[in-house]
N, C-alpha and C. Protein backbone atom coordinates (compact mmCIF):
# COMPACT_ATOMS: atom_id res chain seq x y z
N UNK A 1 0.84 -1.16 0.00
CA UNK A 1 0.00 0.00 0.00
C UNK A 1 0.89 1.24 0.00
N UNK A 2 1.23 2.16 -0.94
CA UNK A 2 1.64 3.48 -1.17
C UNK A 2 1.59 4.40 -0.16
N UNK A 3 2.08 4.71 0.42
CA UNK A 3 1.82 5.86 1.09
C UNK A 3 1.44 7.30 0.47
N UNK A 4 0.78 7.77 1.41
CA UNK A 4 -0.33 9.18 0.49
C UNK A 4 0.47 10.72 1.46
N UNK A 5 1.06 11.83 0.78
CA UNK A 5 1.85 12.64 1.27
C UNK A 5 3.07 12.79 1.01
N UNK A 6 3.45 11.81 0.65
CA UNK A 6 5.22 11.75 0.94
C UNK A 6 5.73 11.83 -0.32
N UNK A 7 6.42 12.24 -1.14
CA UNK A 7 7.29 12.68 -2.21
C UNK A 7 8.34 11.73 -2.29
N UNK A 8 8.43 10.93 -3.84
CA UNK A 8 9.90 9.98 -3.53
C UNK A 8 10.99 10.63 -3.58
N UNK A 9 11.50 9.62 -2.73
CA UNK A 9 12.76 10.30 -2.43
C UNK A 9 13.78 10.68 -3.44
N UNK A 10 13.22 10.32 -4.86
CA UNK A 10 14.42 11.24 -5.79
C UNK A 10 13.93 12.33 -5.79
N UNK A 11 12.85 12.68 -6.12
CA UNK A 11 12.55 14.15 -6.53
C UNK A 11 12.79 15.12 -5.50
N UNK A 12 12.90 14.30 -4.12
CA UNK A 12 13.73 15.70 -3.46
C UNK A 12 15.00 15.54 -3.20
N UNK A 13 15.54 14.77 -3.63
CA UNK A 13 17.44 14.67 -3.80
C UNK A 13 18.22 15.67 -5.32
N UNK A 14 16.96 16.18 -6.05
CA UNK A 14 17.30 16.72 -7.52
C UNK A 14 17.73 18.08 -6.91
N UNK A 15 17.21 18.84 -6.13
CA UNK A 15 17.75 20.09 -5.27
C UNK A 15 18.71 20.26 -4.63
N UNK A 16 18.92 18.90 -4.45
CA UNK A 16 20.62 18.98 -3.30
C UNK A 16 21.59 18.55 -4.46
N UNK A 17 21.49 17.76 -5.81
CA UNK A 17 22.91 17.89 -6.24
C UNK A 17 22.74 19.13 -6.57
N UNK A 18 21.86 20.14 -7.33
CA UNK A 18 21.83 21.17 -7.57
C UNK A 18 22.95 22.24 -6.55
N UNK A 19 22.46 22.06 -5.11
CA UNK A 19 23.54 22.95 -4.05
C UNK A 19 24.80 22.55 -4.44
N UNK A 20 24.95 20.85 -4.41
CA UNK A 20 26.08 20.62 -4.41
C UNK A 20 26.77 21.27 -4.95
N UNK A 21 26.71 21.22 -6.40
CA UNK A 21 27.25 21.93 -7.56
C UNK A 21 27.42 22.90 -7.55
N UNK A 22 26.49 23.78 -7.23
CA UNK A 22 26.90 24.90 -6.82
C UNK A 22 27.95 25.40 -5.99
N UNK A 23 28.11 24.79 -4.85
CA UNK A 23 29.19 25.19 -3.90
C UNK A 23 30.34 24.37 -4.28
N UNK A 24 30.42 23.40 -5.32
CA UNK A 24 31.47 22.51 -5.58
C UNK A 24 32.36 23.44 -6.74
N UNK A 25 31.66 24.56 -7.38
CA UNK A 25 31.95 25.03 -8.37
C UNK A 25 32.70 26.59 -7.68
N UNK A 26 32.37 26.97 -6.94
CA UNK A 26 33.13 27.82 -6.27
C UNK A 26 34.28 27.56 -5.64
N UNK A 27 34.64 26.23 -5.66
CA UNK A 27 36.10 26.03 -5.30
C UNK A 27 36.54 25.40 -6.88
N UNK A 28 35.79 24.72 -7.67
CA UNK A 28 36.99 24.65 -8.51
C UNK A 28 37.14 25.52 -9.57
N UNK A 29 35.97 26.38 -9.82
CA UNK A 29 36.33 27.88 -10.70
C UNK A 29 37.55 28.55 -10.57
N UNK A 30 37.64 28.84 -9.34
CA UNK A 30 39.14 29.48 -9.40
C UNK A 30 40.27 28.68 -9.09
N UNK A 31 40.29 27.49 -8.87
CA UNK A 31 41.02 26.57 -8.93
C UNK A 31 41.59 25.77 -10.45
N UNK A 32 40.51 26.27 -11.60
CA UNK A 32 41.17 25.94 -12.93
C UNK A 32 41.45 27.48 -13.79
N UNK A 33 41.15 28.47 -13.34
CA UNK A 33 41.39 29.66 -13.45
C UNK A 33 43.01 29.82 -13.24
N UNK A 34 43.28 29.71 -11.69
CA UNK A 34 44.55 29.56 -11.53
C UNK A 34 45.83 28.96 -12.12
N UNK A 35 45.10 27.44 -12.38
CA UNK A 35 45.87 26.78 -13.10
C UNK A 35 46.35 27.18 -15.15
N UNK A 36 45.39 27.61 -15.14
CA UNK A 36 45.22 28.62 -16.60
C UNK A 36 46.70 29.55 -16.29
N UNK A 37 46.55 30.86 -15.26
CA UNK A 37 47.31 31.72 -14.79
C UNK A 37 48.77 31.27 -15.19
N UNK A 38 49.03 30.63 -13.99
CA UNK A 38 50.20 29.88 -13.50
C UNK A 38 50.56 29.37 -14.36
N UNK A 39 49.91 28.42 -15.28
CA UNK A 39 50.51 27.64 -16.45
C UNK A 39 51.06 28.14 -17.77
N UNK A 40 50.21 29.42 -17.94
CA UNK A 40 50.84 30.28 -19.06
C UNK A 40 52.05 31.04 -18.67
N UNK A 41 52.71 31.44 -17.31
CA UNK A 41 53.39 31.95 -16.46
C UNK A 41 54.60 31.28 -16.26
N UNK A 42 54.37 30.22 -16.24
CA UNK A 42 55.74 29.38 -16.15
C UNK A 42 56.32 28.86 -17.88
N UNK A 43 55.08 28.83 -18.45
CA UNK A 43 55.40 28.67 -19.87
C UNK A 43 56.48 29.33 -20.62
N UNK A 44 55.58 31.00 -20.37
CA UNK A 44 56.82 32.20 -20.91
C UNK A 44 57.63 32.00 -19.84
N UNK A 45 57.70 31.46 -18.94
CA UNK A 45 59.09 31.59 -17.99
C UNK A 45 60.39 31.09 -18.24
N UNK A 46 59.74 29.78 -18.85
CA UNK A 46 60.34 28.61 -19.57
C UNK A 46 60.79 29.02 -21.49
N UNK A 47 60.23 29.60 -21.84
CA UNK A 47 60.68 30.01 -23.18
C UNK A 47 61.47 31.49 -22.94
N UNK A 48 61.38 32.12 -21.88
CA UNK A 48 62.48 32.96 -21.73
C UNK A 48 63.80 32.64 -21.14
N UNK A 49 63.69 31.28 -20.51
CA UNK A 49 64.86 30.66 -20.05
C UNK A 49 65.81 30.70 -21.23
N UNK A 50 64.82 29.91 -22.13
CA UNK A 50 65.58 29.23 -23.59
C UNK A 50 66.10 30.50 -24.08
N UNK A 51 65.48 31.33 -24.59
CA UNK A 51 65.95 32.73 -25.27
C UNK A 51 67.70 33.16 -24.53
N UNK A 52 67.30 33.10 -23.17
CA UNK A 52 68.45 33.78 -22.69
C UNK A 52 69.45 33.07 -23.14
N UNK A 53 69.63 31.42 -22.95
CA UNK A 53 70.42 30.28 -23.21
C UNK A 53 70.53 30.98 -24.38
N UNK A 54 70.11 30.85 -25.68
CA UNK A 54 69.93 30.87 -27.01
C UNK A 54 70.98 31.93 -27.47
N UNK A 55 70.33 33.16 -26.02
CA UNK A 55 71.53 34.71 -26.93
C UNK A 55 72.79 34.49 -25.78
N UNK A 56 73.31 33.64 -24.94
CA UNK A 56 74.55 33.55 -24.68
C UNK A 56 75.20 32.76 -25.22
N UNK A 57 74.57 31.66 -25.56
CA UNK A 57 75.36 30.56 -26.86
C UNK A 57 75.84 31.22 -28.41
N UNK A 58 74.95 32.06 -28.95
CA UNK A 58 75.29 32.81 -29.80
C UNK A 58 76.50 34.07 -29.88
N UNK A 59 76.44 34.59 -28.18
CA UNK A 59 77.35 35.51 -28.01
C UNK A 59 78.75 34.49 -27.82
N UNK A 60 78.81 33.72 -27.30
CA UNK A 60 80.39 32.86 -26.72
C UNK A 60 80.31 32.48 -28.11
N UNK A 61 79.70 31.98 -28.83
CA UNK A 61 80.43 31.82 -30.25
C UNK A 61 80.90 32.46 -31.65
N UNK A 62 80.14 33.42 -31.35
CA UNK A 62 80.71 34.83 -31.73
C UNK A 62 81.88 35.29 -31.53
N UNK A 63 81.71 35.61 -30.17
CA UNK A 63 83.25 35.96 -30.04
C UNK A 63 84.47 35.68 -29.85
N UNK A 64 84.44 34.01 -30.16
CA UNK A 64 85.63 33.83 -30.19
C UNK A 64 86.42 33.56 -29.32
N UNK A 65 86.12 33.89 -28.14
CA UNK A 65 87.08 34.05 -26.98
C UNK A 65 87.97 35.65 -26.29
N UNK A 66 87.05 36.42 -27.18
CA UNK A 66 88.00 37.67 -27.55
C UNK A 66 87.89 38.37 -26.68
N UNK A 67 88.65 39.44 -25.97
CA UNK A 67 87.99 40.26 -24.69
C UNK A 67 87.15 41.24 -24.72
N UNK A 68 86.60 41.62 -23.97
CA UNK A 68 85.94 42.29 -23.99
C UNK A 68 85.61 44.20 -24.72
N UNK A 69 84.99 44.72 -25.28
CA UNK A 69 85.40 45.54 -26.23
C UNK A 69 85.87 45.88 -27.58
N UNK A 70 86.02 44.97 -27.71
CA UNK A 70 86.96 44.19 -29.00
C UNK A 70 85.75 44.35 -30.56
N UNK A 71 86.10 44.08 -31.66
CA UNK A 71 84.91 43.64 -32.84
C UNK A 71 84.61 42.64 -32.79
N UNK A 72 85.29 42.08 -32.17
CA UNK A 72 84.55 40.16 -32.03
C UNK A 72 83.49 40.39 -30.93
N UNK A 73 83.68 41.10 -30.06
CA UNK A 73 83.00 40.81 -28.92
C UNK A 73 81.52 42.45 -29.39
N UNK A 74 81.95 42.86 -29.47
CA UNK A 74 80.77 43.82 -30.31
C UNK A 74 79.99 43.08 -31.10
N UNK A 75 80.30 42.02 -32.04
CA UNK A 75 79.88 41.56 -32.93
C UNK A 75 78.76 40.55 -32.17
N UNK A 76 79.40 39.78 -30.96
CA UNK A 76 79.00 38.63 -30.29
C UNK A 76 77.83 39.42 -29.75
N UNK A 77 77.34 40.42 -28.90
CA UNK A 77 76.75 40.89 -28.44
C UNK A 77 75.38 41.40 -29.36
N UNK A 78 75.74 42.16 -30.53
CA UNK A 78 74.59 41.68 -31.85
C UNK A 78 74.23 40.91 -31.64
N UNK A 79 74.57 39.67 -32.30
CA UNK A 79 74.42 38.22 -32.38
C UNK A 79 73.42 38.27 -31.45
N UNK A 80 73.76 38.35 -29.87
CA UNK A 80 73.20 37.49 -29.03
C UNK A 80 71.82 38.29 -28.60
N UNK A 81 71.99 39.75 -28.91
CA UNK A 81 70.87 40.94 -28.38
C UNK A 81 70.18 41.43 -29.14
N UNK A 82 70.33 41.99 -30.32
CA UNK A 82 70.00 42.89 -31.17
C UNK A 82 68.02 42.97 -31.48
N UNK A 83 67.83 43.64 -31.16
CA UNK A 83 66.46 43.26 -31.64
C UNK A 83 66.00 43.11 -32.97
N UNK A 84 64.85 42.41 -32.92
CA UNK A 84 64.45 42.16 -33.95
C UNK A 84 63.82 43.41 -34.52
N UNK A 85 64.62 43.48 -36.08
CA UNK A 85 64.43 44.86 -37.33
C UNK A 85 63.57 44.66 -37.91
N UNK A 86 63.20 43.75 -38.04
CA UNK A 86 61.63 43.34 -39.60
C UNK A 86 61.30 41.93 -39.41
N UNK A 87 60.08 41.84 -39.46
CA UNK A 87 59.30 40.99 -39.39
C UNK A 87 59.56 39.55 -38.48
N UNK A 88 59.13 38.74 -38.85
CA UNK A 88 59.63 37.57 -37.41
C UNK A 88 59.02 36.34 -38.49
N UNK A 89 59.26 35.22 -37.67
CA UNK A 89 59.24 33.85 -38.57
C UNK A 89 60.81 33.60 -38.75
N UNK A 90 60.77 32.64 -40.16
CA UNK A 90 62.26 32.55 -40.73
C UNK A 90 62.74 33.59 -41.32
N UNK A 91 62.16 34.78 -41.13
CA UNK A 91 63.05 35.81 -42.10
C UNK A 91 63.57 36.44 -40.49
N UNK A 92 63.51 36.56 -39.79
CA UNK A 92 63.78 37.66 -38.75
C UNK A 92 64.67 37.91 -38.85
N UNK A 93 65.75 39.03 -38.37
CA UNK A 93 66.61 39.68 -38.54
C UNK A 93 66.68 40.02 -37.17
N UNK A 94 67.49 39.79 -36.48
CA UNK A 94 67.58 40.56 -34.88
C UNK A 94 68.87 39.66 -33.99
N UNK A 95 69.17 39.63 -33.04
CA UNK A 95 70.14 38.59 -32.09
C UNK A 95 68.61 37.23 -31.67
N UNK A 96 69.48 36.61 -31.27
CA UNK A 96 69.23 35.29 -31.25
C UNK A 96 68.13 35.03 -29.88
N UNK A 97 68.07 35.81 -29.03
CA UNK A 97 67.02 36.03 -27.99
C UNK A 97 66.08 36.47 -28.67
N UNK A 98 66.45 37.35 -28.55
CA UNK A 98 64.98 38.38 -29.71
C UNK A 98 64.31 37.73 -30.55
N UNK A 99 64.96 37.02 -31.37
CA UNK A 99 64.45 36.00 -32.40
C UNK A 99 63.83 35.34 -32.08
N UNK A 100 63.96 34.28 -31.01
CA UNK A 100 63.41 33.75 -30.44
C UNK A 100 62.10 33.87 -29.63
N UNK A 101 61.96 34.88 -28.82
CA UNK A 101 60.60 35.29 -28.17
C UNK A 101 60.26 35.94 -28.99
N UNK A 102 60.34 36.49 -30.40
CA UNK A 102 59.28 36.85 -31.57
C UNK A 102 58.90 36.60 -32.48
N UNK A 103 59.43 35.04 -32.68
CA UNK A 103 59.03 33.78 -33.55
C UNK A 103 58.07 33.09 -33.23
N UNK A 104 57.22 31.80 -34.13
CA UNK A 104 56.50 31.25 -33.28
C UNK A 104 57.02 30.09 -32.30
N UNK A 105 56.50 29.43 -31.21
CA UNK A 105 54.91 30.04 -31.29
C UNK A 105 54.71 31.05 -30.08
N UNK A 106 55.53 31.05 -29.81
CA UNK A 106 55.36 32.73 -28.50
C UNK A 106 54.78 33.96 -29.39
N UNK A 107 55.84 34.42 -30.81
CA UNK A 107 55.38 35.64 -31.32
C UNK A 107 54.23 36.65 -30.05
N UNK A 108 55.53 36.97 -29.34
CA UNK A 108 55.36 37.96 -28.20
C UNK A 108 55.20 39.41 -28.48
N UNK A 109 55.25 39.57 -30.16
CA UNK A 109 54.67 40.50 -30.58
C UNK A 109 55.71 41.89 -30.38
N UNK A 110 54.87 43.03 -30.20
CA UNK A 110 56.17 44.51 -30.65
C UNK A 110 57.30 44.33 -29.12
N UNK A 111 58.25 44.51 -29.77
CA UNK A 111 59.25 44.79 -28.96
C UNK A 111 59.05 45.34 -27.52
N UNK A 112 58.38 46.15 -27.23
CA UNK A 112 57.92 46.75 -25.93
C UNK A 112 57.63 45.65 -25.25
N UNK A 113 57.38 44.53 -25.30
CA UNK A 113 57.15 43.32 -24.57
C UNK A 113 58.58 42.73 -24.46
N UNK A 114 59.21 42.27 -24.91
CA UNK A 114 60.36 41.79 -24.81
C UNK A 114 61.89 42.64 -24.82
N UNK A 115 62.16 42.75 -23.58
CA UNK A 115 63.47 43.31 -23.70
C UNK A 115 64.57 42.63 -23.54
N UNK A 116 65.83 42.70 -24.00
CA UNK A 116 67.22 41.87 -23.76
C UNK A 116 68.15 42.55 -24.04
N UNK A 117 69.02 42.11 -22.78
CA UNK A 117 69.76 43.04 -22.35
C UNK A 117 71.52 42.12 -22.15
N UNK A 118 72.49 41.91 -23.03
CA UNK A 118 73.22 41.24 -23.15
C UNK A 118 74.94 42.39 -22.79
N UNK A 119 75.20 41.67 -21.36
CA UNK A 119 76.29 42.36 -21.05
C UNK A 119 77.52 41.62 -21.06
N UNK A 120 78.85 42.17 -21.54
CA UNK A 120 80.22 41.56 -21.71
C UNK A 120 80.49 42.30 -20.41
N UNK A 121 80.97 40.90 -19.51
CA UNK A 121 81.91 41.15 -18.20
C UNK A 121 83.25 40.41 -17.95
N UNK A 122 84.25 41.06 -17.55
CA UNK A 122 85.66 40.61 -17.15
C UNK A 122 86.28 41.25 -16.34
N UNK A 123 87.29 40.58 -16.26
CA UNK A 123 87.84 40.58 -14.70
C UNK A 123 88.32 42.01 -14.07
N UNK A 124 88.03 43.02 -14.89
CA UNK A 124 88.47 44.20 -14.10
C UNK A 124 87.44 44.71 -13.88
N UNK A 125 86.12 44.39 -14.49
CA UNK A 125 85.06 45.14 -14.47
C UNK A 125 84.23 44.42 -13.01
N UNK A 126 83.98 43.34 -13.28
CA UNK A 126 83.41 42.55 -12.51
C UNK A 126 84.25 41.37 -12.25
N UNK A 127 85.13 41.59 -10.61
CA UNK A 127 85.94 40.51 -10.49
C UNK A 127 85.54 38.95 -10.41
N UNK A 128 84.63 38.55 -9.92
CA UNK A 128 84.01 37.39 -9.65
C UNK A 128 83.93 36.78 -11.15
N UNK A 129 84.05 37.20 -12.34
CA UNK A 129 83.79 36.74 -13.88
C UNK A 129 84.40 35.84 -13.90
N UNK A 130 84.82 34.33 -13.99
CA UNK A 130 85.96 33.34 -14.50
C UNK A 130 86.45 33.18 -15.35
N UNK A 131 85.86 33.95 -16.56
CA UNK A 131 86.52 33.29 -17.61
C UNK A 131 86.29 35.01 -18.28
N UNK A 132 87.41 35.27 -19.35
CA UNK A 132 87.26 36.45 -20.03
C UNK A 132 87.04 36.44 -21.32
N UNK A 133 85.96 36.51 -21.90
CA UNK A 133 84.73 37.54 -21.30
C UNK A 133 83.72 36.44 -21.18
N UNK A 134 83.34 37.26 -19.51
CA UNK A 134 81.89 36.42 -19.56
C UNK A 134 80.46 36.81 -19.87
N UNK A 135 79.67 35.94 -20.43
CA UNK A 135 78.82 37.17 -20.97
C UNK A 135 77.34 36.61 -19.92
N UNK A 136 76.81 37.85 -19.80
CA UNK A 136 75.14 38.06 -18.93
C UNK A 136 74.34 38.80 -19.88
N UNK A 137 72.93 37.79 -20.10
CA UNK A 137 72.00 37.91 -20.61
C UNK A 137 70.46 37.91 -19.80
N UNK A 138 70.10 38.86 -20.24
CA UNK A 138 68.38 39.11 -19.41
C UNK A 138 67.89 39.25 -20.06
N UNK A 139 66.51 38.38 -20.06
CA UNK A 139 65.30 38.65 -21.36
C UNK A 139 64.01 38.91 -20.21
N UNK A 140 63.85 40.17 -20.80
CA UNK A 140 62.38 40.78 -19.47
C UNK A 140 61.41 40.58 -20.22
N UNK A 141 60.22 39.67 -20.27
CA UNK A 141 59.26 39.15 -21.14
C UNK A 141 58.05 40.24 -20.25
N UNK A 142 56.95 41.10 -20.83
CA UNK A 142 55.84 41.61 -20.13
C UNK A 142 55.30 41.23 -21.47
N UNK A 143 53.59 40.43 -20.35
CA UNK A 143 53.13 39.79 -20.82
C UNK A 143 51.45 39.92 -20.12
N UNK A 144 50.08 40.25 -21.00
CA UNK A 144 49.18 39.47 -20.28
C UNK A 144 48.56 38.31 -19.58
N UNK A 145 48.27 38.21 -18.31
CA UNK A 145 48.31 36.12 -18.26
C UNK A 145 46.85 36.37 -19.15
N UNK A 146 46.79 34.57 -18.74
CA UNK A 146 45.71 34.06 -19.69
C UNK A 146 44.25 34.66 -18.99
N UNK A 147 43.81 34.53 -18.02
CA UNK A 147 42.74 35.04 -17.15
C UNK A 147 43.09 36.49 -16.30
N UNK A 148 43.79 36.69 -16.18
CA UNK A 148 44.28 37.82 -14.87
C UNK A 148 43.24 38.06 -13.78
N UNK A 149 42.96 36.10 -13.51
CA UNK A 149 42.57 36.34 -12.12
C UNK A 149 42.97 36.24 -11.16
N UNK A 150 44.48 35.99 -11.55
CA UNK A 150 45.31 35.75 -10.34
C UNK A 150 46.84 36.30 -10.59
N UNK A 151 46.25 37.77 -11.42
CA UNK A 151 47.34 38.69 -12.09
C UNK A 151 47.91 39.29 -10.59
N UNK A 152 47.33 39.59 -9.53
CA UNK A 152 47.82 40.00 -8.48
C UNK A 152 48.90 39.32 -7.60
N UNK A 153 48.69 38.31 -7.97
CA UNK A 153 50.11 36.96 -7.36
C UNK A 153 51.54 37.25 -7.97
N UNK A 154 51.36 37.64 -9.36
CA UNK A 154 52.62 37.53 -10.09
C UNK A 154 53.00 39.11 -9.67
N UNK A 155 54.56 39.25 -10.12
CA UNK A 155 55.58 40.15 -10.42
C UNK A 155 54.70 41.58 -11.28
N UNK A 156 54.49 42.36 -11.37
CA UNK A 156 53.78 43.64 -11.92
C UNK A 156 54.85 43.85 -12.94
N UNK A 157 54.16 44.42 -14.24
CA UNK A 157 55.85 45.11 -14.97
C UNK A 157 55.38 46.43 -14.72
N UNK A 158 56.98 47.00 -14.60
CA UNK A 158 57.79 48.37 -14.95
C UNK A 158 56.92 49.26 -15.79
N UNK A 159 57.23 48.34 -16.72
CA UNK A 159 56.93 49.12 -18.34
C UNK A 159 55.62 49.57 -18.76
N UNK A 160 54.70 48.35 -18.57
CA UNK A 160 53.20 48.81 -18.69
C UNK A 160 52.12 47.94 -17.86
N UNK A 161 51.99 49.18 -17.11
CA UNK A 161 51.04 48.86 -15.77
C UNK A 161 50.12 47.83 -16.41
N UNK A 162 49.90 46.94 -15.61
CA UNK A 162 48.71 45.95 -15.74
C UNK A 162 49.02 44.41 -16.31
N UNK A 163 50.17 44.51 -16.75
CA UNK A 163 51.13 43.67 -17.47
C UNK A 163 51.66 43.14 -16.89
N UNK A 164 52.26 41.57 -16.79
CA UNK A 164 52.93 40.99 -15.85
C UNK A 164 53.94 40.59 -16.15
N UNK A 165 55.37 40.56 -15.34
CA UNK A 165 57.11 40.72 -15.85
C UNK A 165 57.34 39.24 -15.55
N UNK A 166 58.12 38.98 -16.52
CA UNK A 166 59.02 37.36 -15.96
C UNK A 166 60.57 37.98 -16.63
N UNK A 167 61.75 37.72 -15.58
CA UNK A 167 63.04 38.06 -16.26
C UNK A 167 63.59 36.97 -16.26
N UNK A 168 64.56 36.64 -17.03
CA UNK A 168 65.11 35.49 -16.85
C UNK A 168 66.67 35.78 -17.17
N UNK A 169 67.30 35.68 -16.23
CA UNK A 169 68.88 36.10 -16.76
C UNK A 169 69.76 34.79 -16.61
N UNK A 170 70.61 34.61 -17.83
CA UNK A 170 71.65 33.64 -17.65
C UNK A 170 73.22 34.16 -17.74
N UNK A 171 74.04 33.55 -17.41
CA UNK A 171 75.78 33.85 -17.55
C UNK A 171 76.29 32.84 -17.93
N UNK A 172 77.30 32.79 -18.66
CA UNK A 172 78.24 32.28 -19.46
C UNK A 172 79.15 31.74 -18.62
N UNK A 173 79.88 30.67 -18.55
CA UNK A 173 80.69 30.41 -17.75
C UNK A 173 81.87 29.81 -18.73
């Protein structure tokens, strides 16, 4: 015999996954938000690593070994810095960092985003250098993240407010 009053018990369990979800979704909304953030963040972090690698390998082979000041070592420092002059892809024209964060698939776009900054150091200038010349490279990537909902966590850039900085500097040894 049925009972008369009582509602089965699914049709009132359809309201509670409803809450569930609801409150289940407020923790993982910004929990894949973040991961969005962070992941594009370490990405360019990681392709500005390479760049820097990229324009000190280009500079030590450039120059030869030559000291510092020198046309070899002028030359090496092109090589390894120069920004990119025209267009990007396989035609680019620029040092070997530059090239790099404005190729694909970063194409990090106008220069104002990417700066690099490739310095020849030796032993009178900077004693701690081991080997002459050693060369230091910084590639300052400003960048929008992917969401900027968790643009407040990261590093702020310098250059243009709202924008977020990753530097990445390497040395030559």
């Amino acid at each position: 015999m049925p009972l008369i009053g009582r509602a089965p018990l699914r049709d009132r369990s359809r309201g509670v996954a409803a809450l569930e979800l609801a409150l289940s979704l407020t923790f993982l909304v910004p929990l894949l938000l973040g991961m969005l953030d962070f992941g594009y963040y370490f990405w360019i972090g990681t392709n500005a690593e390479e760049a820097a690698r990229a324009g000190v390998r280009e500079a030590v082979a450039a120059s030869g070994g030559a000291g510092c000041g020198t046309a070899n070592s002028n030359n090496a420092k092109t090589n390894g810095e120069a920004p990119v002059s025209s267009g990007s892809g396989t035609g680019c024209i620029g040092g070997a960092a530059s090239c790099y964060m404005n190729e694909a698939p970063l194409n990090m776009g106008s220069l104002t985003n990417t700066r690099v900054t490739l310095t020849c150091l030796n032993g009178t200038t900077v004693p701690i250098a081991p080997v002459d010349p050693t060369w230091r490279i910084s590639v300052e990537v400003n960048f929008w993240p992917a969401t900027t909902f968790f643009k407040w966590m990261m590093p702020q850039s310098t250059v243009t407010m709202g924008m977020v900085r990753y530097t990445a500097t390497v040395t030559s040894n």
